[in-house]
Protein backbone atom coordinates (compact mmCIF):
# COMPACT_ATOMS: atom_id res chain seq x y z
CA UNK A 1 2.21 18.51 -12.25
CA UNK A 2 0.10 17.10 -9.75
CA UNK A 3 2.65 14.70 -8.80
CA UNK A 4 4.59 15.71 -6.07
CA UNK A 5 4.65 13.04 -4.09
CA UNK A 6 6.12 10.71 -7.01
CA UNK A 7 10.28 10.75 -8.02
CA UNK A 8 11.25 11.32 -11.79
CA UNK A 9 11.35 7.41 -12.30
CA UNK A 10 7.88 6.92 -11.60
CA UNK A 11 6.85 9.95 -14.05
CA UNK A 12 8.88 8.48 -16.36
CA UNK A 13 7.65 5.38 -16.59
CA UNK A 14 3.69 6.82 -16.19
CA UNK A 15 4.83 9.12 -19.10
CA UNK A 16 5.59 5.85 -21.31
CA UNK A 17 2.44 4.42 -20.05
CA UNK A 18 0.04 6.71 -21.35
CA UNK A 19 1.83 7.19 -24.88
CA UNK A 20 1.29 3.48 -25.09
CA UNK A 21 -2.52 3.97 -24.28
CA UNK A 22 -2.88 6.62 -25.90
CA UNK A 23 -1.80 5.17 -29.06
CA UNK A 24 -1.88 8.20 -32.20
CA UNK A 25 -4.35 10.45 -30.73
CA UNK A 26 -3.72 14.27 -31.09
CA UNK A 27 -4.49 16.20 -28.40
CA UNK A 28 -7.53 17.97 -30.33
CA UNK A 29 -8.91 14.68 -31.13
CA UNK A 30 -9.36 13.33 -27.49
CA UNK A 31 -12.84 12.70 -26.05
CA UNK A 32 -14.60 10.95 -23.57
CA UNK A 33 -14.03 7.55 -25.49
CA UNK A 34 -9.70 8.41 -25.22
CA UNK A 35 -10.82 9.22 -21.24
CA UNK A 36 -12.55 5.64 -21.38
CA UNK A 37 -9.86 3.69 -23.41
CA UNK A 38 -7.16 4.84 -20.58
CA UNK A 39 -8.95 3.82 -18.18
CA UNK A 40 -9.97 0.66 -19.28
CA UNK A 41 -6.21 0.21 -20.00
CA UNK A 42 -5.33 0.72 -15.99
CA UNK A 43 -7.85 -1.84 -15.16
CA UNK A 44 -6.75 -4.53 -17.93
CA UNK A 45 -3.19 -4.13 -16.81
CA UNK A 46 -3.81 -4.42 -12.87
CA UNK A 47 -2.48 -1.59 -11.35
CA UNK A 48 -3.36 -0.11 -7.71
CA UNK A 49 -5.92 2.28 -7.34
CA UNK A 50 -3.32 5.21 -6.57
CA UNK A 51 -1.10 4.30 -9.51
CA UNK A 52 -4.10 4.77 -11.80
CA UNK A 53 -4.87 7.95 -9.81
CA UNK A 54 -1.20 9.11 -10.66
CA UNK A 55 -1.81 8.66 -14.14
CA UNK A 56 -4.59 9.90 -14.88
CA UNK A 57 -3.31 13.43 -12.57
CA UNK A 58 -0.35 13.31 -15.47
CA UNK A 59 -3.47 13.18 -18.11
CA UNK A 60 -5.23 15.70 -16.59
CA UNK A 61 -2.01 18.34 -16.31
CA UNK A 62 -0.76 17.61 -19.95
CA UNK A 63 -4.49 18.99 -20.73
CA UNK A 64 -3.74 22.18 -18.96
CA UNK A 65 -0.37 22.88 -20.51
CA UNK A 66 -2.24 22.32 -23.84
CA UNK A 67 -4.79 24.63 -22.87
CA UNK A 68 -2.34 26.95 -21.35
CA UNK A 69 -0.76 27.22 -24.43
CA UNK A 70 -3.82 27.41 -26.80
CA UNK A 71 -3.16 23.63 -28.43
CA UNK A 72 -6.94 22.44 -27.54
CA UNK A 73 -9.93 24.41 -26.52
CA UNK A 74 -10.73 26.27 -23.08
CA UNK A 75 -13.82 23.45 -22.55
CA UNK A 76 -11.50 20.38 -23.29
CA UNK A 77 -12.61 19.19 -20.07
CA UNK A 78 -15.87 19.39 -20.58
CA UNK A 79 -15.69 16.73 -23.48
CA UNK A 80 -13.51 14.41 -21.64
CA UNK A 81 -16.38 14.61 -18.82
CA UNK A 82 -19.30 13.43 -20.57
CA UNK A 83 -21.24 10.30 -19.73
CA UNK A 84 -19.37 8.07 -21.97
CA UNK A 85 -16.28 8.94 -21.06
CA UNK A 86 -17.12 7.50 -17.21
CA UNK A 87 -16.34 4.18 -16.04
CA UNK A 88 -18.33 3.27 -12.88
CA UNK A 89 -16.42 1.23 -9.82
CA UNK A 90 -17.91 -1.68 -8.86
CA UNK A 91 -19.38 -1.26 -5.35
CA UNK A 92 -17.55 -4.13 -3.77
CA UNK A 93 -13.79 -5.21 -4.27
CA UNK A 94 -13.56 -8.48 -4.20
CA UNK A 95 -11.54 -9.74 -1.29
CA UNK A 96 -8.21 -9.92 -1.74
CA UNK A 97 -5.47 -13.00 -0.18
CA UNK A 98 -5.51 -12.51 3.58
CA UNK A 99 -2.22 -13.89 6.17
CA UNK A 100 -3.73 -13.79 9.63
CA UNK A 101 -1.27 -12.42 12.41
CA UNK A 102 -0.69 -15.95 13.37
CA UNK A 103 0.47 -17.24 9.66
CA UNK A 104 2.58 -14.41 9.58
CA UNK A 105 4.24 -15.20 12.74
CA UNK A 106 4.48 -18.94 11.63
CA UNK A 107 6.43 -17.30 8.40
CA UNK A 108 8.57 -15.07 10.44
CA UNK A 109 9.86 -18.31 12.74
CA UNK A 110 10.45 -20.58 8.89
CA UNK A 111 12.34 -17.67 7.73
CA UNK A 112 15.00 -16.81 11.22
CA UNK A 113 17.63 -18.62 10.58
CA UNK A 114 18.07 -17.83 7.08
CA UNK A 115 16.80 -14.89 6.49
CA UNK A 116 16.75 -13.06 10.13
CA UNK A 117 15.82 -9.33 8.77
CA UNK A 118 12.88 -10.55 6.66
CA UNK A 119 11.73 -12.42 9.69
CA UNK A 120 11.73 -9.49 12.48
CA UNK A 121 10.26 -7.07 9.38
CA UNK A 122 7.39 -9.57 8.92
CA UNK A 123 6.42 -9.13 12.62
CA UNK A 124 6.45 -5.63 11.83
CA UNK A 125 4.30 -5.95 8.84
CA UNK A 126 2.23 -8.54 10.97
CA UNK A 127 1.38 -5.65 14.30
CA UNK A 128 1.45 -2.49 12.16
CA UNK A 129 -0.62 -2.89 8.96
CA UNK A 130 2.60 -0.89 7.21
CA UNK A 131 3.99 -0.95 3.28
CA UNK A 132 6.90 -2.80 2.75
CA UNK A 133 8.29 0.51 1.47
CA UNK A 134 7.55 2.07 4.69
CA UNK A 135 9.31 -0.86 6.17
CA UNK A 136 12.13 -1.08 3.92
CA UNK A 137 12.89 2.50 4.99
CA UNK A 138 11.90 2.85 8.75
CA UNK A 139 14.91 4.72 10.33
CA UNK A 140 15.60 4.26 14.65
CA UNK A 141 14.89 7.65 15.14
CA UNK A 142 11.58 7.58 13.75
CA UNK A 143 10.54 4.59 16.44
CA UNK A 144 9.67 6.34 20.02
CA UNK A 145 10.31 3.67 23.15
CA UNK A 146 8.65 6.51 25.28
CA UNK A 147 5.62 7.39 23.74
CA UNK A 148 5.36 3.71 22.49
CA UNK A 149 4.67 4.64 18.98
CA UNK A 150 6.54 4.24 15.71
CA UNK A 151 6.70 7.30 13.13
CA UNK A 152 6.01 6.51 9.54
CA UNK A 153 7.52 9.59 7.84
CA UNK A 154 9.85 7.58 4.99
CA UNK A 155 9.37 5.34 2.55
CA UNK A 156 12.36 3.38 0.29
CA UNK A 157 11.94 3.24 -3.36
CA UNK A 158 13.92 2.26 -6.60
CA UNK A 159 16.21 5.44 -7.86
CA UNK A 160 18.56 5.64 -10.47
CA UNK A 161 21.22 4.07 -7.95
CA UNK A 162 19.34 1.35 -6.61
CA UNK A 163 16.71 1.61 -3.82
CA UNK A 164 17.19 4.58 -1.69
CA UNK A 165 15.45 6.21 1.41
CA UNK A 166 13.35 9.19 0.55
CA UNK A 167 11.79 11.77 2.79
CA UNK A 168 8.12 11.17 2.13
CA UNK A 169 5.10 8.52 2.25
CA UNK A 170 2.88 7.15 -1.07
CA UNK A 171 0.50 9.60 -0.20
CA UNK A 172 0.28 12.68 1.65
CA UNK A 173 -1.91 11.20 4.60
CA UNK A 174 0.39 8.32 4.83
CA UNK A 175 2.71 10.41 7.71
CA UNK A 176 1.46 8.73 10.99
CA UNK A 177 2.39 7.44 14.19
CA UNK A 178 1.30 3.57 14.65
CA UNK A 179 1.02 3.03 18.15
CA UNK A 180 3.77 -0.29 18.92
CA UNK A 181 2.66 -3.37 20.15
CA UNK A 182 4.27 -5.77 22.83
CA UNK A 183 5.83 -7.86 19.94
CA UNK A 184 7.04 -5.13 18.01
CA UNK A 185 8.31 -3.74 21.27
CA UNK A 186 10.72 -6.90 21.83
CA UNK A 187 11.79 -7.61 18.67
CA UNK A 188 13.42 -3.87 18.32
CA UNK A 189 15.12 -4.50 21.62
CA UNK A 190 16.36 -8.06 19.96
CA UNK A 191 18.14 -6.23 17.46
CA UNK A 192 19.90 -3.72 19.76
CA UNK A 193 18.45 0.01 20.22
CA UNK A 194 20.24 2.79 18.67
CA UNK A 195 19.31 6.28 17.49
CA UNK A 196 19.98 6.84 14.12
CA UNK A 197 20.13 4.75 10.71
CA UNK A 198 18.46 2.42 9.05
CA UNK A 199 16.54 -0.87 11.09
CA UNK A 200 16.78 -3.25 8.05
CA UNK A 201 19.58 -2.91 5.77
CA UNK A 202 21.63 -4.52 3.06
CA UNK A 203 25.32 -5.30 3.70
CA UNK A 204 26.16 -2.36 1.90
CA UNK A 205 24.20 -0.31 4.27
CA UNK A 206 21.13 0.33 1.72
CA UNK A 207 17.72 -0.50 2.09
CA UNK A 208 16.34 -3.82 1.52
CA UNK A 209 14.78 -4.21 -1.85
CA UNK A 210 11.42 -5.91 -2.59
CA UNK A 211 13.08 -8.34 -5.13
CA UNK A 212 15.63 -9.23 -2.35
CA UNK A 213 12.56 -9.95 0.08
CA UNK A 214 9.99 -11.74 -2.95
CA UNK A 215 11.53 -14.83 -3.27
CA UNK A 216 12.73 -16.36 0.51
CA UNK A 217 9.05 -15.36 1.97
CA UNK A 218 6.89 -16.73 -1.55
CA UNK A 219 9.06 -20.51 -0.89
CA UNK A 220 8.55 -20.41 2.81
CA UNK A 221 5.13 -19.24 2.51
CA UNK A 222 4.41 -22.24 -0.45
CA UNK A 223 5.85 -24.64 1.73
CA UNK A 224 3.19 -23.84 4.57
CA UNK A 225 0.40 -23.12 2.89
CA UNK A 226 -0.18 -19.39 3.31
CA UNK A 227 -0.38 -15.77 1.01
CA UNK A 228 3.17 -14.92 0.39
CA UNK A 229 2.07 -11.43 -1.02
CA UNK A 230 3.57 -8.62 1.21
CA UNK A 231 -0.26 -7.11 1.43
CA UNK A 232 -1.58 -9.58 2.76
CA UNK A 233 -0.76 -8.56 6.48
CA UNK A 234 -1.92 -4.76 5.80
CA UNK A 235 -5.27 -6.27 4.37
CA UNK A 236 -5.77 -8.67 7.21
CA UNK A 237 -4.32 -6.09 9.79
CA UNK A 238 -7.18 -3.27 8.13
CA UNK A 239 -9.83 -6.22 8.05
CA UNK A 240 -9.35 -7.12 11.41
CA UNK A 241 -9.76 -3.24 13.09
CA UNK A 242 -12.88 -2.89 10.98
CA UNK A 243 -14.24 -6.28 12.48
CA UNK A 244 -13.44 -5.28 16.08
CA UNK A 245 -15.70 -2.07 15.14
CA UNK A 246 -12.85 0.55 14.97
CA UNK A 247 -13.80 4.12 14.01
CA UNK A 248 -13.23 4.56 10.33
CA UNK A 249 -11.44 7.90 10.24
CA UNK A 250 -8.92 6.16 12.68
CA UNK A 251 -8.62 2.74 10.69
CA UNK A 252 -7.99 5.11 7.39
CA UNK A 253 -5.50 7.59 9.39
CA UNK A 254 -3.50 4.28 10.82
CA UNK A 255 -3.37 2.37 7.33
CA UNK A 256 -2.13 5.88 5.63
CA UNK A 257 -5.04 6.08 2.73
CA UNK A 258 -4.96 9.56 1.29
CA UNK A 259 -9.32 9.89 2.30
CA UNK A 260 -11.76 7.32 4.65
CA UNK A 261 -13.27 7.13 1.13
CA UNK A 262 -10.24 4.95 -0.17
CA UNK A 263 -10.23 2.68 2.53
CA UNK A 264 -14.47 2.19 2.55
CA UNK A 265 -13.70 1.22 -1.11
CA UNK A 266 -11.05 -1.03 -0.65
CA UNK A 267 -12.27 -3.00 2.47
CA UNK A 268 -16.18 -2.63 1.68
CA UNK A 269 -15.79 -6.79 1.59
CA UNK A 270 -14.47 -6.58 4.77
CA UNK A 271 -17.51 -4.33 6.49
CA UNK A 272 -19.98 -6.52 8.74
CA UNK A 273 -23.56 -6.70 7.47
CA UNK A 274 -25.63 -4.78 10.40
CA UNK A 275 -28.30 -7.48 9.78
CA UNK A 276 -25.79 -10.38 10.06
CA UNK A 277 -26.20 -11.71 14.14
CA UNK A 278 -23.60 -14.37 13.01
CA UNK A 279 -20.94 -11.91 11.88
CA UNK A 280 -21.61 -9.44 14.89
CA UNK A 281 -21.19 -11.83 17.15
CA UNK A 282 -18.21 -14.10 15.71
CA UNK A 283 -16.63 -10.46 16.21
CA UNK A 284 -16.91 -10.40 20.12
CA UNK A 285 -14.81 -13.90 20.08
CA UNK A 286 -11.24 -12.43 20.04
CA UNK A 287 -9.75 -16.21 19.62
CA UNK A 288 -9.83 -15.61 15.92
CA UNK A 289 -6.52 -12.46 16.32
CA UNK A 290 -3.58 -15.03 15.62
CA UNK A 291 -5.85 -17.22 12.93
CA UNK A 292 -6.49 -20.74 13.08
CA UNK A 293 -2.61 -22.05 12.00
CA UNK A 294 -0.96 -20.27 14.64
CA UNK A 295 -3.60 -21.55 17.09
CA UNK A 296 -2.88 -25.01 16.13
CA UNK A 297 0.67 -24.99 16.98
């Protein structure tokens, strides 16, 4: 159903979304303006982009099945498609909280002693731009000390157990190979090498669970003065290849967007002004990589 990348807990709980949305409507009575109030409901309540786009997939197969089986008319699509019944996306997101490599870093060292896994999996978040999913479920065999490159190919998320490691990414384009920087490098070989299981795990050998991870890094992170969010080193990681003039196709393949389109829309805030001298040439200083609080130190 156009959701093949998603487990039955997360159809499940889109399912329960859109009856709430929906509200009474019968199938024959939806229209651009049911297209419009579902929409508008995604964007009231917050979500990410590609848990709208989820939705709205799960909309757009139940309206096949009913045509399918003769509940609506052949040209239901049509109606839902007309000009009221389209939102338009605002150019430019605004900018979202950003943690410089150096805060991140300065998080990572707060958090050591008490919380050693969150610590080295910051410094992974910090050098790789990756999920915290992706994180939670990176496996030794996917990370290559010969070709220097670390396999994104899993992803943890919340089953019926608990959280569990699943063979897939968010999105289909979200399989990749992150090339592994010097302080990536060192902090696997802290934690002793091996070749198969799980890198960060619970004591009950099980994936670490964003709850688990929330609250330690939002006190240390309120007690320095930085973004706790786990984002917030992907968006600076993205922002900061786009400054240094990266290809797009690359920056878009590395972050794991499903299209370049997804990541032009998301980090439009974060693309230099070709008539801004200022900009273009604050991006030739390379002082600015570890941020002005890790500089400080």
């Amino acid at each position: 159903m156009g959701l093949a990348h998603s487990s039955a807990y997360n159809v499940d709980w889109s399912v329960n979304k859109l009856k709430v949305w929906v509200g009474s409507a019968r199938l024959k009575d939806f229209s651009g303006q049911t297209l419009v109030r579902i929409k508008s409901s995604a964007n009231t309540e917050g979500l990410a982009p590609v848990t709208a786009r989820k939705i709205m997939r799960l909309f757009k197969a139940a309206i096949t099945d009913a045509m399918a089986d003769n509940l609506v008319p052949p040209n239901t699509f049509a109606a839902l498609k007309t000009k009221k019944g389209k939102i338009k996306t605002p150019e430019v997101k605004p900018r979202p909280q950003l943690r410089s490599i150096g805060e991140t870093m300065l998080l990572s060292d707060k958090l050591r002693k008490t919380h050693p896994d969150l610590a080295d999996m910051l410094v992974l978040a910090a050098y790789t731009g990756m999920r915290f999913g992706e994180i939670s479920g990176l496996q030794w065999e996917s990370v290559s000390f010969k070709m220097n490159k670390i396999t994104v190919e899993r992803t943890s998320v919340k089953g019926p157990n608990g959280y569990e490691v699943r063979m897939r990414t968010k999105t289909k384009s979200g399989h990749r190979k992150i090339p592994m920087a010097k302080e990536v490098r060192e902090m696997f070989i802290r934690r002793g090498r091996q070749f198969s299981g799980l890198i960060f795990k619970t004591k009950a050998g099980k994936p670490i669970p964003a709850p688990t991870a929330a609250n330690p890094i939002k006190k240390a992170a309120t007690e320095l003065g930085v973004a706790h969010g786990w984002h917030c080193s992907r968006h600076y990681w993205c922002s900061l290849l786009i400054e240094r003039g990266r290809p797009m196709p690359k920056i878009s393949k590395l972050m794991g967007h499903s299209s370049m389109r997804v990541t032009q829309e998301e980090y439009a805030w974060a693309i230099p002004d070709p008539d801004d001298d200022e900009m273009f040439l604050s991006v030739l200083n390379d002082s600015s990589l570890l941020g002005s609080a890790y500089n400080s130190v």
